[in-house]
Protein backbone atom coordinates (compact mmCIF):
# COMPACT_ATOMS: atom_id res chain seq x y z
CA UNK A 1 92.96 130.01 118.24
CA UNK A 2 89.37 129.39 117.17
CA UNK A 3 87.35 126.80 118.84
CA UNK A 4 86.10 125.99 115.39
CA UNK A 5 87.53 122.70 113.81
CA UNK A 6 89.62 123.75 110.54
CA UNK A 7 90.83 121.15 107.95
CA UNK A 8 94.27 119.59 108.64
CA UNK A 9 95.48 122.00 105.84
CA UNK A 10 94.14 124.38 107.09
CA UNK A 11 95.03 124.06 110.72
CA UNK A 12 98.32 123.26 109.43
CA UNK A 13 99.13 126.56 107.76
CA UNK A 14 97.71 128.14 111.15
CA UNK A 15 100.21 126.39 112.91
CA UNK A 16 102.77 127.12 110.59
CA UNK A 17 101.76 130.79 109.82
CA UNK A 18 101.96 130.08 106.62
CA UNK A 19 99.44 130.10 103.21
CA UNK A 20 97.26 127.72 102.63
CA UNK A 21 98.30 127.46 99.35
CA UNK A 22 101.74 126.53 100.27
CA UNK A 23 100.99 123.77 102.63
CA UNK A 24 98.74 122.49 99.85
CA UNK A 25 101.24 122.63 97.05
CA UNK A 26 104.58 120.87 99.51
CA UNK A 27 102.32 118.39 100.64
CA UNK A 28 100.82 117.48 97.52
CA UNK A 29 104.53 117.29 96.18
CA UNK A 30 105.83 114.81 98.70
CA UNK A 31 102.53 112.37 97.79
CA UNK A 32 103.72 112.39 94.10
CA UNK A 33 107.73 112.58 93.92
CA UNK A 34 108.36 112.16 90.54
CA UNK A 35 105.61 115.32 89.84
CA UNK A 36 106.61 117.49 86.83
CA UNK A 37 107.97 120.95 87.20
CA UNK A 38 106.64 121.94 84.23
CA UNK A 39 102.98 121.87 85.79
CA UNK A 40 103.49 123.72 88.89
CA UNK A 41 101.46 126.20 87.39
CA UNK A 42 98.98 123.95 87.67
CA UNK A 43 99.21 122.63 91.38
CA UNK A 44 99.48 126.55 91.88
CA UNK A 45 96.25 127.26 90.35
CA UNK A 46 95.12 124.05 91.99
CA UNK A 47 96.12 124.89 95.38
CA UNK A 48 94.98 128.66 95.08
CA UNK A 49 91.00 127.18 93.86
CA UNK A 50 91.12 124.97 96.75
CA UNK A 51 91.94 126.73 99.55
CA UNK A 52 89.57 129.49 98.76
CA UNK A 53 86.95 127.02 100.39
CA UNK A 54 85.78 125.86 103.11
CA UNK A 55 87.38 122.44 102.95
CA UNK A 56 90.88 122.30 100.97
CA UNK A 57 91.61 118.69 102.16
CA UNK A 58 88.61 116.63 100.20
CA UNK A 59 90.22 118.02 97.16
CA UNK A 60 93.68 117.37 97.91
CA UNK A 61 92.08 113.62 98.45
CA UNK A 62 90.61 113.58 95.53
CA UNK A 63 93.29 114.94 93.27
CA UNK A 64 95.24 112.46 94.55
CA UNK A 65 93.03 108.89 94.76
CA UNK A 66 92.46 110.13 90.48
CA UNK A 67 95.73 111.34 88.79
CA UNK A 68 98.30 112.15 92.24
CA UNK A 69 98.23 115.20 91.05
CA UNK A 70 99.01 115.30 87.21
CA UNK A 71 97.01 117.87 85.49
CA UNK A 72 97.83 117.97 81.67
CA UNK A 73 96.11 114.18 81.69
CA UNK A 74 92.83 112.73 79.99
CA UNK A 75 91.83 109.00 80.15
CA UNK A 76 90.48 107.75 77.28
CA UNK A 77 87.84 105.35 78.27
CA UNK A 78 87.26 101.89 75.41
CA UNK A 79 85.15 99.78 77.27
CA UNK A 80 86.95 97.63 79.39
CA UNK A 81 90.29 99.39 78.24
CA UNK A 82 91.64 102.50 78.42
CA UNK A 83 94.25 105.02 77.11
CA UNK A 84 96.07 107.45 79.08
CA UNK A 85 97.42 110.59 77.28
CA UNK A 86 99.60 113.47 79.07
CA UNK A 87 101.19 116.44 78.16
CA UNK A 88 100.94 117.73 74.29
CA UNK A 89 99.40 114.30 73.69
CA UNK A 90 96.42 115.03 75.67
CA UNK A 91 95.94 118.76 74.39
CA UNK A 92 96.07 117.86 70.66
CA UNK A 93 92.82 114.92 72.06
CA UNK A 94 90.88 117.64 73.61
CA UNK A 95 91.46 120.27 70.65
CA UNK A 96 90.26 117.40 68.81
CA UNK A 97 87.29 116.12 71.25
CA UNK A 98 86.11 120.05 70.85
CA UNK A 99 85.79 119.95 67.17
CA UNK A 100 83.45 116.53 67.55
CA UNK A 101 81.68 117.99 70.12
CA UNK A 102 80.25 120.58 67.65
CA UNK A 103 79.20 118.09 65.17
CA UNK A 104 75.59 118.16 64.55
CA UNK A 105 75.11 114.46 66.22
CA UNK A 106 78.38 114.34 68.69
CA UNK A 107 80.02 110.38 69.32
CA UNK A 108 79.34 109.67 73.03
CA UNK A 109 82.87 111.01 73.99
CA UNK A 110 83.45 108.95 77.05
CA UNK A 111 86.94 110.74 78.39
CA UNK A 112 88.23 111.96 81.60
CA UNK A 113 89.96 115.04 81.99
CA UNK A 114 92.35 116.69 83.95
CA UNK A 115 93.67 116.55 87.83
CA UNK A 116 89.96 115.58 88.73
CA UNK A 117 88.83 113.28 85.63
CA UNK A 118 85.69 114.51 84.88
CA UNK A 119 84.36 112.59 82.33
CA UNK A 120 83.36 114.31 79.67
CA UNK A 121 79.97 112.89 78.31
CA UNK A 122 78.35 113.60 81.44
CA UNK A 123 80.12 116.76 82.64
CA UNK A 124 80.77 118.65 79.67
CA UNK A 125 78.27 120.97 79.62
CA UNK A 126 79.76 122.06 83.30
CA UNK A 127 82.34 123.88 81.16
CA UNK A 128 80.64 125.54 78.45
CA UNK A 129 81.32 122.43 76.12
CA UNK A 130 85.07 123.16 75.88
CA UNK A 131 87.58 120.85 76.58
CA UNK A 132 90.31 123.04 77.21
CA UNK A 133 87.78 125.10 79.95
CA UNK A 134 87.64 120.86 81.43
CA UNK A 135 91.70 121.23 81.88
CA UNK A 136 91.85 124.10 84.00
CA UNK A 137 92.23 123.59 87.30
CA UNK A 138 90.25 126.51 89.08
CA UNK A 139 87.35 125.52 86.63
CA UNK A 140 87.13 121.90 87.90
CA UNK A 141 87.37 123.25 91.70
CA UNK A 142 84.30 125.35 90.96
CA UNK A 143 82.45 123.06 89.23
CA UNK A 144 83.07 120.85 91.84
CA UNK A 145 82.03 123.30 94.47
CA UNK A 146 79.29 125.37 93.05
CA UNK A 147 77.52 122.26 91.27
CA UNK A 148 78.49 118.71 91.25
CA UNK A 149 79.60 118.12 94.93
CA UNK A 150 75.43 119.34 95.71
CA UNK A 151 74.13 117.41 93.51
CA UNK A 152 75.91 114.27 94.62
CA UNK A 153 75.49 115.32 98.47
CA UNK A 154 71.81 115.51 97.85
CA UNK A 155 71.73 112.06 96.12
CA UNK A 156 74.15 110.23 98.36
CA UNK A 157 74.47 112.35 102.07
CA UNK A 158 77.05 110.67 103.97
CA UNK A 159 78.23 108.38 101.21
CA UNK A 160 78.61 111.70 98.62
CA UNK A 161 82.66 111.21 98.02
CA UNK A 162 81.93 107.62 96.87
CA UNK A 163 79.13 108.76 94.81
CA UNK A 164 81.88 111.12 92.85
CA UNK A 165 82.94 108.01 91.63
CA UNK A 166 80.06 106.12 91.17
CA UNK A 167 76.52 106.70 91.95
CA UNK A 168 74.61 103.64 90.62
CA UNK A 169 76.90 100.74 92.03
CA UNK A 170 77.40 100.92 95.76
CA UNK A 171 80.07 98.51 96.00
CA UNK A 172 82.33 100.74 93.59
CA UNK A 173 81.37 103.67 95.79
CA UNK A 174 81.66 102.51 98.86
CA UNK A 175 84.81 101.24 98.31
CA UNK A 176 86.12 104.52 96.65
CA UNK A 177 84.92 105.97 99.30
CA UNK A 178 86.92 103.89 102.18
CA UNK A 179 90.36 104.80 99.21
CA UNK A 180 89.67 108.35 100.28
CA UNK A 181 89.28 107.79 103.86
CA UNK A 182 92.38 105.73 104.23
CA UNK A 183 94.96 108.53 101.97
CA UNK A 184 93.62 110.87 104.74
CA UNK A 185 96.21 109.28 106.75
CA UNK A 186 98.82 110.33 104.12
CA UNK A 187 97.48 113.94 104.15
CA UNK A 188 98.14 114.07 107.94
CA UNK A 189 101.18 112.35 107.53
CA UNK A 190 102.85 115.21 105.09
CA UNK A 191 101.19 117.74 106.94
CA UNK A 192 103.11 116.79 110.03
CA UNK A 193 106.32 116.33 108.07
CA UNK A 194 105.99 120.10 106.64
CA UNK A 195 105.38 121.39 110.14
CA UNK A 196 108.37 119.78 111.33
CA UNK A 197 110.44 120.90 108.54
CA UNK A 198 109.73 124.46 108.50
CA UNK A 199 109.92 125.00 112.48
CA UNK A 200 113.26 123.26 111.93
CA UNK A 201 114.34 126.08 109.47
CA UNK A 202 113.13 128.85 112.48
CA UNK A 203 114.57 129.61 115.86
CA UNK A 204 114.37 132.30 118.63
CA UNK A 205 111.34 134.75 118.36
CA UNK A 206 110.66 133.68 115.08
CA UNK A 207 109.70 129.71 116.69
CA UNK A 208 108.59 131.39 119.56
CA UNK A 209 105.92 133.61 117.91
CA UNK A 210 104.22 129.90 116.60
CA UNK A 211 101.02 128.95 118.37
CA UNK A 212 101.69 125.59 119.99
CA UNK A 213 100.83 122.63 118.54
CA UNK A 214 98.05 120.76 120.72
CA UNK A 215 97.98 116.83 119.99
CA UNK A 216 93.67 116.79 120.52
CA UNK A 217 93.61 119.58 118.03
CA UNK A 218 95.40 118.19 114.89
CA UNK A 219 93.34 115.01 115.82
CA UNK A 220 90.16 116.58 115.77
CA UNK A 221 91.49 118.12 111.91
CA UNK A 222 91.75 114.66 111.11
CA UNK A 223 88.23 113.61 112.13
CA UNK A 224 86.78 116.85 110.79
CA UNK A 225 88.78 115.78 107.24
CA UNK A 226 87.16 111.61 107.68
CA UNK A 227 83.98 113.35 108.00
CA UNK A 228 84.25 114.69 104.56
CA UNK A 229 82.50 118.07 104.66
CA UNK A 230 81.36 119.33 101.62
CA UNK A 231 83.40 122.30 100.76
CA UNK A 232 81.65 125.64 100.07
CA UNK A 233 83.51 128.89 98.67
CA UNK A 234 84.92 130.85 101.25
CA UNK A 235 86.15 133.90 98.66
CA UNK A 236 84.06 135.95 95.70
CA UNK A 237 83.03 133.57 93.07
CA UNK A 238 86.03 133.12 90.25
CA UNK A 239 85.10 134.28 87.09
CA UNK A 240 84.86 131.80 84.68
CA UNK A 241 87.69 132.38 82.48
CA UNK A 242 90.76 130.54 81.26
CA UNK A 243 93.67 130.65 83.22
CA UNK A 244 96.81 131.45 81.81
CA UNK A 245 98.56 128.13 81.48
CA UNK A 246 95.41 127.09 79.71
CA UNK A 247 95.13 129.68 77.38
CA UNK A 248 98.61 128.95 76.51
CA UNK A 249 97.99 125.28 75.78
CA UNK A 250 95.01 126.22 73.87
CA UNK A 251 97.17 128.51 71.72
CA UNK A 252 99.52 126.09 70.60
């Protein structure tokens, strides 16, 4: 094995010889047991975006301090309340949030969307000013790689997860920050519990062809993951396209 530090998803699929993307998707499922079948398309997408960077695990966090991984979701922001609206509910908003946003002088459309919650007033133009482009998946990831996670590393260094959240109140963001941190402990936690189910379902060469799992090395994932490196693409940039569960939505 490499002497270079992976994520613990990452070093967990090494372990495992497995994807990425499957590590990512079982132990995003056992965070969030009641998650809904009908969007494993979306966790799919998801897990695909994610682990075609450097750093799968800060948006495994992330996806699950916002919605624990619900994807066909918007939160409808009304000052100190809000309104949460999922499945058709929250596609028949957006189709309607798109037509406002091409009025000549738009309503401040304060809204977040999707498995990340990008709010929509001040992220919109990040996805060409459609709503439905908001919902997908692989477009928040790169958004969130290519653009936003800079410009908040820039602003906040160290502190640059808390500053997704918030960037002009550090109490809010510190304290997001520190909910991120401590669900890192959950991610290690399923990550263990996947490992130990699937070399359960091996035996004889099969277990034996395994790398062996070093105690010092899964806790160094978990620092590296605390640390909160910013991700960076490890694959060709996406292209910036619809994916097909969207398109489907958007179709309806």
């Amino acid at each position: 094995m490499s002497s270079t530090v992976m994520s613990i998803i990452l070093y967990t699929a090494f372990q495992a010889m497995q994807p990425c993307e499957k590590v990512f998707v079982e132990t995003a499922k056992s965070a969030n047991p009641a998650f809904k079948t009908s969007e494993t398309a979306y966790l799919d997408e998801f897990a695909k975006a994610a682990c075609a960077t450097s750093n799968p695990d800060i948006l495994w966090l992330l996806a699950l301090q916002e919605t624990n991984f619900r994807f066909v979701i918007i939160r409808e922001n009304k000052g100190k309340d809000y309104a949460i609206k999922e499945g058709p509910s929250a596609v028949a908003y957006l189709k309607s949030l798109k037509k406002k946003s091409k009025w000549k002088d738009p309503p401040k459309m304060n809204v977040d969307i999707g498995v990340m919650q990008f709010n929509w007033h001040w992220h919109g133009k990040g996805f060409d000013s459609n709503p439905m482009e908001a919902l997908s998946p692989k477009r928040q990831v790169a958004y969130f790689v290519e653009k936003y996670s800079k410009e908040i590393y820039n602003t906040c260094d160290e502190g640059w997860v808390g500053c997704y959240h918030n960037q002009s109140n550090d109490k809010r963001s510190s304290g997001y920050q520190s909910d991120i941190s401590k669900k890192t402990k959950r991610l290690a936690s399923n990550a263990l519990e996947f490992l130990g189910k699937y070399r359960q379902t091996l035996s004889g060469e099969a277990l034996e062809m395994l790398p062996p799992i070093v105690v010092q090395q899964f806790r160094d994932s978990y620092a590296y993951s605390k640390s909160f490196p910013r991700p960076k693409k490890q694959l060709p940039e996406m292209p910036a396209v619809r994916t097909d569960a969207t398109k489907e939505l958007a179709s309806k």
